[in-house]
N, C-alpha and C. Protein backbone atom coordinates (compact mmCIF):
# COMPACT_ATOMS: atom_id res chain seq x y z
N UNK A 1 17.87 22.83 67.99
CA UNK A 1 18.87 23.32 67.07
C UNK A 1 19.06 22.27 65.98
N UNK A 2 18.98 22.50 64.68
CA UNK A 2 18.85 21.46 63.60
C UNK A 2 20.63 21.81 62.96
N UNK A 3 21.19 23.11 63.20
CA UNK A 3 22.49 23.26 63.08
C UNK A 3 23.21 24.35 63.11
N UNK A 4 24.05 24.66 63.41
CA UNK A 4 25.11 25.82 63.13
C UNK A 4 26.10 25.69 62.78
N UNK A 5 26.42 27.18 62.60
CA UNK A 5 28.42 27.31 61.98
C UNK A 5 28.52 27.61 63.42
N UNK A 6 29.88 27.46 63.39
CA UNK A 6 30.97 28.58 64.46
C UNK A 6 32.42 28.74 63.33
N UNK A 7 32.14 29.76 63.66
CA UNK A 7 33.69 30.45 62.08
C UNK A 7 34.61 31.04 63.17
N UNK A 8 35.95 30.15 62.78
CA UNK A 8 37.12 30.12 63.93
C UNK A 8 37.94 31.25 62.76
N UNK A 9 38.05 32.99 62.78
CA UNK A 9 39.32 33.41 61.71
C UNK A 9 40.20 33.31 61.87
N UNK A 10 40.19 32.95 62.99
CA UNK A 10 41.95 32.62 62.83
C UNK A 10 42.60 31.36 62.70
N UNK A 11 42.17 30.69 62.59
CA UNK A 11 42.44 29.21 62.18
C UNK A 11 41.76 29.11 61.15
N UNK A 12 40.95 29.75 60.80
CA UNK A 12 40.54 29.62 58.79
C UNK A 12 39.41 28.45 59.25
N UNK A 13 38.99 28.29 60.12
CA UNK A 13 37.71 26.93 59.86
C UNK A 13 36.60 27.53 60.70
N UNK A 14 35.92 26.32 60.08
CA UNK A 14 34.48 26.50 60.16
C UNK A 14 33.82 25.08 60.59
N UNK A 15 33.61 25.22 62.08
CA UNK A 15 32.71 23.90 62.73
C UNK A 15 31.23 24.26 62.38
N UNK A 16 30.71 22.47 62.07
CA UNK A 16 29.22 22.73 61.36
C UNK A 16 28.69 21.71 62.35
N UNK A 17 27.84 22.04 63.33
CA UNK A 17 27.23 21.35 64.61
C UNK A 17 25.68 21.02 63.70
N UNK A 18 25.19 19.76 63.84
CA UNK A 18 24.56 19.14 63.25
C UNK A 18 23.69 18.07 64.38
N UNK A 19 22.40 18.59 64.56
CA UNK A 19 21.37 17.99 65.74
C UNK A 19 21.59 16.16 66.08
N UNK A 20 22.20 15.57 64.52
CA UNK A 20 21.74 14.11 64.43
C UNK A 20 23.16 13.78 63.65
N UNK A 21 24.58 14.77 63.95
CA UNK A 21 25.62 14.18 63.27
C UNK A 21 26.40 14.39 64.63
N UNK A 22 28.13 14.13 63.91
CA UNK A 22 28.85 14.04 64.44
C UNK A 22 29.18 15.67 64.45
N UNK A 23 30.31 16.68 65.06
CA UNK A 23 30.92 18.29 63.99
C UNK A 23 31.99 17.82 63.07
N UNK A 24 31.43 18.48 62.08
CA UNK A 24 32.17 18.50 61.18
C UNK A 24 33.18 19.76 61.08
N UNK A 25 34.44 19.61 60.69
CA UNK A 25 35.39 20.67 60.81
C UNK A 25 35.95 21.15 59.17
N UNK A 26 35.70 22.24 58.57
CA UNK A 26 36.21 22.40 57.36
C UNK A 26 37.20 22.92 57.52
N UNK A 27 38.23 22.77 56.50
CA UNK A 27 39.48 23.94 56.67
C UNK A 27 39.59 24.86 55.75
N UNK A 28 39.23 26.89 55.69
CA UNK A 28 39.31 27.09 54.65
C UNK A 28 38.26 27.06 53.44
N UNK A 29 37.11 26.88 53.87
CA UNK A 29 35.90 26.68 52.87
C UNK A 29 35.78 27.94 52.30
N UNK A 30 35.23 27.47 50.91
CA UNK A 30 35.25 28.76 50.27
C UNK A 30 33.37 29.24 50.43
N UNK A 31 32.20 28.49 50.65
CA UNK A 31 31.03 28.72 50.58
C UNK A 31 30.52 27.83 51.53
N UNK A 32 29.64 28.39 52.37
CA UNK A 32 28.60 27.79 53.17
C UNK A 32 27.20 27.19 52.90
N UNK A 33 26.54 26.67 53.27
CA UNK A 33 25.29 26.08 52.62
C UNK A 33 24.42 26.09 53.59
N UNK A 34 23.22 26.63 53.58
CA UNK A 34 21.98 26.84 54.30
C UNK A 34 21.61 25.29 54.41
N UNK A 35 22.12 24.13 53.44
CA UNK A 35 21.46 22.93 53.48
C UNK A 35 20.04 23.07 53.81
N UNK A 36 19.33 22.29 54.31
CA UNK A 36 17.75 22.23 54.52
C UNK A 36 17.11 23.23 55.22
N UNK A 37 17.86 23.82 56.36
CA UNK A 37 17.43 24.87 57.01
C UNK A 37 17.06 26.19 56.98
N UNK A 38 17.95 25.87 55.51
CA UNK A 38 17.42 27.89 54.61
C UNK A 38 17.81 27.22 53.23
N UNK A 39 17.22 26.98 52.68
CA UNK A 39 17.31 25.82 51.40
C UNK A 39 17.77 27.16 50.66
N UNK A 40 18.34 26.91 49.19
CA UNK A 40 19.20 28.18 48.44
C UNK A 40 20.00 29.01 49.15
N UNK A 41 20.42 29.28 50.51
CA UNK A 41 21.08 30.05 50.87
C UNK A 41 22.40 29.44 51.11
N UNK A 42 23.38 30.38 50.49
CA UNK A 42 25.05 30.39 49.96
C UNK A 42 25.92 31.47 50.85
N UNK A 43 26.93 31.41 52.06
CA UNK A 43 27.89 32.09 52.41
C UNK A 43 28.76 31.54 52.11
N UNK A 44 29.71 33.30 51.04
CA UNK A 44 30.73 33.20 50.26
C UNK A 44 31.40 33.53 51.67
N UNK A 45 32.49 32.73 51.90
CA UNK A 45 33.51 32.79 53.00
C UNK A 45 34.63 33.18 52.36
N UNK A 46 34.78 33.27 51.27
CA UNK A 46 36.08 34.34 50.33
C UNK A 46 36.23 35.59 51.25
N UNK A 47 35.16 36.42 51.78
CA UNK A 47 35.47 37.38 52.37
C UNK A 47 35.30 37.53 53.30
N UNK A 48 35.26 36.55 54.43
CA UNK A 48 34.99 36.43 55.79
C UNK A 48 36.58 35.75 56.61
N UNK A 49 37.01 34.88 55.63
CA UNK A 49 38.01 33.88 55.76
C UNK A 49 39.33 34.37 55.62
């Protein structure tokens, strides 16, 4: 696994599990990022969130 989301709606966040990091916890993000793993790919969380 090089990474995932887990999208909490009801608490508005979004844990980003990362093979060689620490999780990172956003609060409320407005866009997601494929980062390296799907390079150009963008989730608008405006309508998920």
């Amino acid at each position: 696994m090089r990474f995932r989301w887990l999208i909490n709606r009801k608490n508005q966040q979004v844990e980003i599990y990362r093979s060689d990091k620490e999780v990172e916890i956003l609060d409320s993000p407005e866009i997601l990022s494929g980062e390296d793993v799907l390079p150009g790919f963008i989730l608008d969380m405006t309508t998920i969130l």
